[in-house]
Protein backbone atom coordinates (compact mmCIF):
# COMPACT_ATOMS: atom_id res chain seq x y z
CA UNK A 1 -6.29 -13.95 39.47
CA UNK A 2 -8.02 -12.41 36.28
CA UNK A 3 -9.21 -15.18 34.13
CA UNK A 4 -9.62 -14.46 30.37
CA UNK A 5 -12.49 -15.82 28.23
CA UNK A 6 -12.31 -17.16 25.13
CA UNK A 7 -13.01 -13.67 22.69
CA UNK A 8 -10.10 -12.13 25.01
CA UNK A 9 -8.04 -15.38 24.83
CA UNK A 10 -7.89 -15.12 20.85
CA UNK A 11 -7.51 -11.06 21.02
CA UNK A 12 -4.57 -11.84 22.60
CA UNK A 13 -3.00 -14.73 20.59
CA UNK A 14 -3.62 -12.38 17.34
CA UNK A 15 -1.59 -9.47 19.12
CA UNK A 16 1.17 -11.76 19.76
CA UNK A 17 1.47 -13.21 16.20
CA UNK A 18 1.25 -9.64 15.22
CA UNK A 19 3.98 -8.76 17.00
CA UNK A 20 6.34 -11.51 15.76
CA UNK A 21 5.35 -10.35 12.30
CA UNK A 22 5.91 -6.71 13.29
CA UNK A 23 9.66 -8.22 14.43
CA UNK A 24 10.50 -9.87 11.43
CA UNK A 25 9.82 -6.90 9.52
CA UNK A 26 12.27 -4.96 11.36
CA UNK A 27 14.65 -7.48 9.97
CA UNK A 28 16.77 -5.72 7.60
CA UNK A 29 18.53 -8.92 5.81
CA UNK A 30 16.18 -9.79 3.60
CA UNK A 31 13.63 -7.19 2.34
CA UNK A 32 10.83 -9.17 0.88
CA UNK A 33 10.26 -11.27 3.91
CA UNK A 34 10.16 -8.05 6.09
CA UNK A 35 7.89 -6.66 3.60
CA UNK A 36 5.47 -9.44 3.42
CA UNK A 37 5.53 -9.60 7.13
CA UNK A 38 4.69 -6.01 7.70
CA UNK A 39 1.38 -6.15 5.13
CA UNK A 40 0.30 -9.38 6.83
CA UNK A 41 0.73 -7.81 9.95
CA UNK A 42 -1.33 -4.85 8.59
CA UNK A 43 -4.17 -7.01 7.37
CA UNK A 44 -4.16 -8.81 10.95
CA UNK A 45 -4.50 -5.85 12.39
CA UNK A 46 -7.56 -4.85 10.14
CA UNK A 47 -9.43 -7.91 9.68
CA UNK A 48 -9.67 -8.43 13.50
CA UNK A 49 -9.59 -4.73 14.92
CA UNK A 50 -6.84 -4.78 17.11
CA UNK A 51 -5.65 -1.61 18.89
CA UNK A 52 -2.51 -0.47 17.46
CA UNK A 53 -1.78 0.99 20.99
CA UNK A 54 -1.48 -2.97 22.09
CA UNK A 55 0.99 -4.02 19.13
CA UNK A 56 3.15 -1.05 18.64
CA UNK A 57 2.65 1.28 21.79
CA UNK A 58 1.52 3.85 19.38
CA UNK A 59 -2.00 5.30 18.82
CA UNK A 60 -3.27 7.36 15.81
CA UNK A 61 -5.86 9.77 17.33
CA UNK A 62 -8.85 9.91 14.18
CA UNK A 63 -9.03 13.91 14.32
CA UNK A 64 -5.17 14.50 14.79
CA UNK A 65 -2.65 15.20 11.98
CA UNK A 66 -0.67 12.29 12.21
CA UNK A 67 2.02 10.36 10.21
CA UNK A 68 2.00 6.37 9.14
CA UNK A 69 3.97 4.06 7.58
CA UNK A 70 3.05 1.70 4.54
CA UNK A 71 5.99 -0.21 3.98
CA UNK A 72 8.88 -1.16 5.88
CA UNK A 73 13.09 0.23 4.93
CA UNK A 74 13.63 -1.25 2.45
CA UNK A 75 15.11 -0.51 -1.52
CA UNK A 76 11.64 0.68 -3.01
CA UNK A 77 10.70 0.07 -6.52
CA UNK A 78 9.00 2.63 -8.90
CA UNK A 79 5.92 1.14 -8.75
CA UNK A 80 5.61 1.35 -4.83
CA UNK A 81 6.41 4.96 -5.01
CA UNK A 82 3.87 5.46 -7.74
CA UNK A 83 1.06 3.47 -5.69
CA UNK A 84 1.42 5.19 -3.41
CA UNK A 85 1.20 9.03 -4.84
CA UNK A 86 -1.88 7.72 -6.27
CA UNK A 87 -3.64 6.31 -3.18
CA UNK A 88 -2.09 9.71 -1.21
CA UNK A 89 -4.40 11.58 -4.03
CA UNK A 90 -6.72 9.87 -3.76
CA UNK A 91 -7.61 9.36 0.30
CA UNK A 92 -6.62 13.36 1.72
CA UNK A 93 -3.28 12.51 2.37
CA UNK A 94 0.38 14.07 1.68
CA UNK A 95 3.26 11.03 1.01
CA UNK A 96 6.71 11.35 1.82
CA UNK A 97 9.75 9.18 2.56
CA UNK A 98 11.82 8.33 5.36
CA UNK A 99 15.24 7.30 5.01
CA UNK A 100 17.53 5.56 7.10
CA UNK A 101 20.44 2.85 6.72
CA UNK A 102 20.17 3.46 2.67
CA UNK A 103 16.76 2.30 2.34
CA UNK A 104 13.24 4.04 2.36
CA UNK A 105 10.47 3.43 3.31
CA UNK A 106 6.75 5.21 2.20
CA UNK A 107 5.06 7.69 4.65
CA UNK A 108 1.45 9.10 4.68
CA UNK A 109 0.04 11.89 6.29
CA UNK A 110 -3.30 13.25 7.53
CA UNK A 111 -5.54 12.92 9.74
CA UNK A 112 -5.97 9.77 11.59
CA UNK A 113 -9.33 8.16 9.55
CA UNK A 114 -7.65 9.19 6.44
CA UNK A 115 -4.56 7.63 7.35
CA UNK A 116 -6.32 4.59 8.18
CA UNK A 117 -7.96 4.12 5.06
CA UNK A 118 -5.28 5.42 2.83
CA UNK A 119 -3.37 2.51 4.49
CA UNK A 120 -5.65 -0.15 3.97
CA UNK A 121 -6.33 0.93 0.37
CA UNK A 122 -2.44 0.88 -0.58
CA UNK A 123 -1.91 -2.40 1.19
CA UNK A 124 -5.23 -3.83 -0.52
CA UNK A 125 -3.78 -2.28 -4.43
CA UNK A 126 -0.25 -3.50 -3.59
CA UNK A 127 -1.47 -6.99 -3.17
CA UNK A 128 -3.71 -7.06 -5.89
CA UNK A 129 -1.08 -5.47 -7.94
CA UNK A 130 1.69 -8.09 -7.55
CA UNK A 131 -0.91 -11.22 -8.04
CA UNK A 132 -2.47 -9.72 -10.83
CA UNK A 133 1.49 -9.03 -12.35
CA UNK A 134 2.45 -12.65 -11.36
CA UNK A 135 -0.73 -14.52 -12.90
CA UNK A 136 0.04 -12.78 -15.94
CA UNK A 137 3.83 -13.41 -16.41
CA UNK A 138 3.13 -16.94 -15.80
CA UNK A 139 0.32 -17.23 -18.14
CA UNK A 140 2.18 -15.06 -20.45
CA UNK A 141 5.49 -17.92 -20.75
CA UNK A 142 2.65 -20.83 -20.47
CA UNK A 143 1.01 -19.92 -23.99
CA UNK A 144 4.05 -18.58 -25.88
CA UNK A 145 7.38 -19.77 -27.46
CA UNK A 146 9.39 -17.03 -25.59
CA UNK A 147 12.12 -18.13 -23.97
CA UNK A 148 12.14 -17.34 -19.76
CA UNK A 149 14.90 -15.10 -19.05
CA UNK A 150 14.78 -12.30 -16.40
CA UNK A 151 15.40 -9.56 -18.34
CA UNK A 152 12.62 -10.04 -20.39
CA UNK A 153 10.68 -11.29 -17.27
CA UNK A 154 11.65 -7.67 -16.01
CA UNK A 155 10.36 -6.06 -18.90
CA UNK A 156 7.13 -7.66 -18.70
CA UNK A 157 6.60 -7.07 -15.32
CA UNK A 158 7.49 -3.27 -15.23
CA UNK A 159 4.92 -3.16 -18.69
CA UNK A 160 2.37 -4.73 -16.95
CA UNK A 161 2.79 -2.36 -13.57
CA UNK A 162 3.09 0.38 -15.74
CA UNK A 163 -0.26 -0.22 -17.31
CA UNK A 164 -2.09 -2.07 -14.29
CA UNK A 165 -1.40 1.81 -12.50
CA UNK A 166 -2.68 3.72 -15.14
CA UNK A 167 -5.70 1.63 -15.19
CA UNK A 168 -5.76 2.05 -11.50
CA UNK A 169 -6.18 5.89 -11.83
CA UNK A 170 -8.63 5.33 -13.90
CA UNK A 171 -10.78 3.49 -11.55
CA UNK A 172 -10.03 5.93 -9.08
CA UNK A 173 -11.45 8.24 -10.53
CA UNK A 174 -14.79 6.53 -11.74
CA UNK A 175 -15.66 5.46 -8.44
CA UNK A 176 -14.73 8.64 -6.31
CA UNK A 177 -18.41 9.27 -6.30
CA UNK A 178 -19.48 6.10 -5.14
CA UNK A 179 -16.68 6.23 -2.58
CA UNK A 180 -17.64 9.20 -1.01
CA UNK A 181 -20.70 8.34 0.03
CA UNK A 182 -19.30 5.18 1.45
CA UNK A 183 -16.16 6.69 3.37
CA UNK A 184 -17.66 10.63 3.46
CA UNK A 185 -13.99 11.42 3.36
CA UNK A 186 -12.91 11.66 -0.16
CA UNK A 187 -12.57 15.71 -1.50
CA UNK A 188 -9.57 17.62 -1.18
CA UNK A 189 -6.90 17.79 1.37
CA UNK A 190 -7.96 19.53 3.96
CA UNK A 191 -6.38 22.73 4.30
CA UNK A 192 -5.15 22.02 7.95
CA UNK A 193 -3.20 19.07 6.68
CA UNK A 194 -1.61 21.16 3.44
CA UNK A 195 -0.77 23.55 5.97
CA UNK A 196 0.62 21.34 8.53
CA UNK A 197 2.38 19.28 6.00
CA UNK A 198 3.78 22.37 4.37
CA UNK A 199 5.90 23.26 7.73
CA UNK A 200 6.49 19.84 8.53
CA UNK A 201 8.47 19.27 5.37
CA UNK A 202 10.05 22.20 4.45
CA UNK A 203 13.45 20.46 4.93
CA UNK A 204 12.72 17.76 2.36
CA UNK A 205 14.45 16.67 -0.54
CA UNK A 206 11.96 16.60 -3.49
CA UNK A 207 12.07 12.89 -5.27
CA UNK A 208 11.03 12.14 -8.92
CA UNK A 209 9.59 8.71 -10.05
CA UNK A 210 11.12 7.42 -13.17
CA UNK A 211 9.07 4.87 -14.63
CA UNK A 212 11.04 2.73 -16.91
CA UNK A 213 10.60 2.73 -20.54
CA UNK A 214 6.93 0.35 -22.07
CA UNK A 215 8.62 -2.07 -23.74
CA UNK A 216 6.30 -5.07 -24.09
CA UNK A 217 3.31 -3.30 -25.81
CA UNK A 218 0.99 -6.76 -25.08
CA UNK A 219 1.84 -6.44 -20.74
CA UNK A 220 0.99 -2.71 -20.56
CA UNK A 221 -2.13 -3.11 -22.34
CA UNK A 222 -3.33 -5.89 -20.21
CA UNK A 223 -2.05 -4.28 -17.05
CA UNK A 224 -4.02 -1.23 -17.73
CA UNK A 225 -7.73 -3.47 -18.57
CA UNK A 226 -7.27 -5.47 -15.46
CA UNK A 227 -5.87 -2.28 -13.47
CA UNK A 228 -9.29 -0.72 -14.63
CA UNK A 229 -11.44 -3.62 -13.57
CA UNK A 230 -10.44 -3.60 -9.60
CA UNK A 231 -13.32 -2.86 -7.27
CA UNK A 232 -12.26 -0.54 -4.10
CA UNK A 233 -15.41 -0.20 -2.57
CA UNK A 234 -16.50 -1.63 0.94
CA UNK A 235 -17.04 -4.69 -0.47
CA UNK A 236 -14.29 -5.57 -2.29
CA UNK A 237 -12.34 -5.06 0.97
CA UNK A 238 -14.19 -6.94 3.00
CA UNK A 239 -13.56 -9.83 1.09
């Protein structure tokens, strides 16, 4: 009989919630609650180191070209396809997407420690991103007479996303330098991935982003300060 202590004890109650959550988002009837399951799943899965081998029988090897997902199938907005050709620019990785049942769902690729961090970056700016968007919608309705009605709620929120990821470029590229020497993996794509990614893809259908029109002038410009303002470094994250 193989008695467990009590670090092994909570390893393994954290790889059984994350496997419920992993469940649930392979629930296709109702796509924010998958979604939200899968990125707390993620962050589970960071915060307390588990072994991916022990939640999804899969391993990412950290010098092996290698595919992972980001989100779950699911109807993607603009803005998540956006996020993540920016974060994919950003970390050495190519982005793609895999359909299936109608839905989509975001792919990068690399190599394993790129794919890592690309992941935890785009889960870490897609959180961020949709607080940030909320806080401000409510605020916005709190200290004017506008009325509350979802189109213009829409509008606001796709201004707002629209300028938070500009801004978000923008800090991307101020702190690449300061990145680098924290990750020593942020320069080009390495030329083993371009060419691996080239072959790998060469039956894909290209996809364009269309952004929808600025139409709140106010949202986008606030998006695009506090879009500037997020920290990515180490530390940020750790918190």
């Amino acid at each position: 009989m193989i008695l467990l202590d009590e670090k092994d004890k909570k390893y393994q109650k954290i790889v059984k919630k994350i496997k419920g959550l992993l469940a649930i988002s392979r629930d296709q009837r109702n796509d924010e609650e998958s979604q939200s399951a899968f990125l707390l799943a993620q962050k589970l899965m960071m915060e307390y180191q588990i072994n991916k081998h022990d939640v999804e029988d899969t391993e990412v090897d950290q010098d092996d070209i290698n595919e992972e997902s980001v989100t779950i199938f699911k109807r993607m907005y603009w803005w998540e396809r956006k996020l993540g050709s920016i974060i994919a620019k950003n970390f050495r990785l190519k982005m793609f997407y895999e359909r299936k049942y109608g839905k989509s769902r975001i792919k990068f690729y690399g190599f394993g420690k790129d794919l890592e961090l690309g992941k935890e970056m785009f889960i870490l700016a897609y959180e961020v991103l949709l607080f940030h968007s909320k806080e401000f919608i409510n605020n916005y309705y709190e200290s004017s007479s506008q009325n509350r009605t979802r189109y213009f709620t829409e509008s606001l929120k796709s201004s707002y996303i629209s300028g938070f990821l500009l801004g978000l470029e923008k800090r991307f590229s101020e702190q690449i330098s300061e990145l680098r020497e924290q990750y020593e993996v942020l320069v080009l794509i390495p030329k083993e991935v371009e060419k691996s990614f080239k072959e790998y893809s060469a039956d894909f259908k290209s996809y364009s982003i269309e952004e929808p029109a600025i139409e709140v002038g106010e949202a986008y410009r606030r998006g695009f300060e506090t879009g500037s303002e997020i920290d990515f470094t180490r530390s940020t994250i750790d918190g």
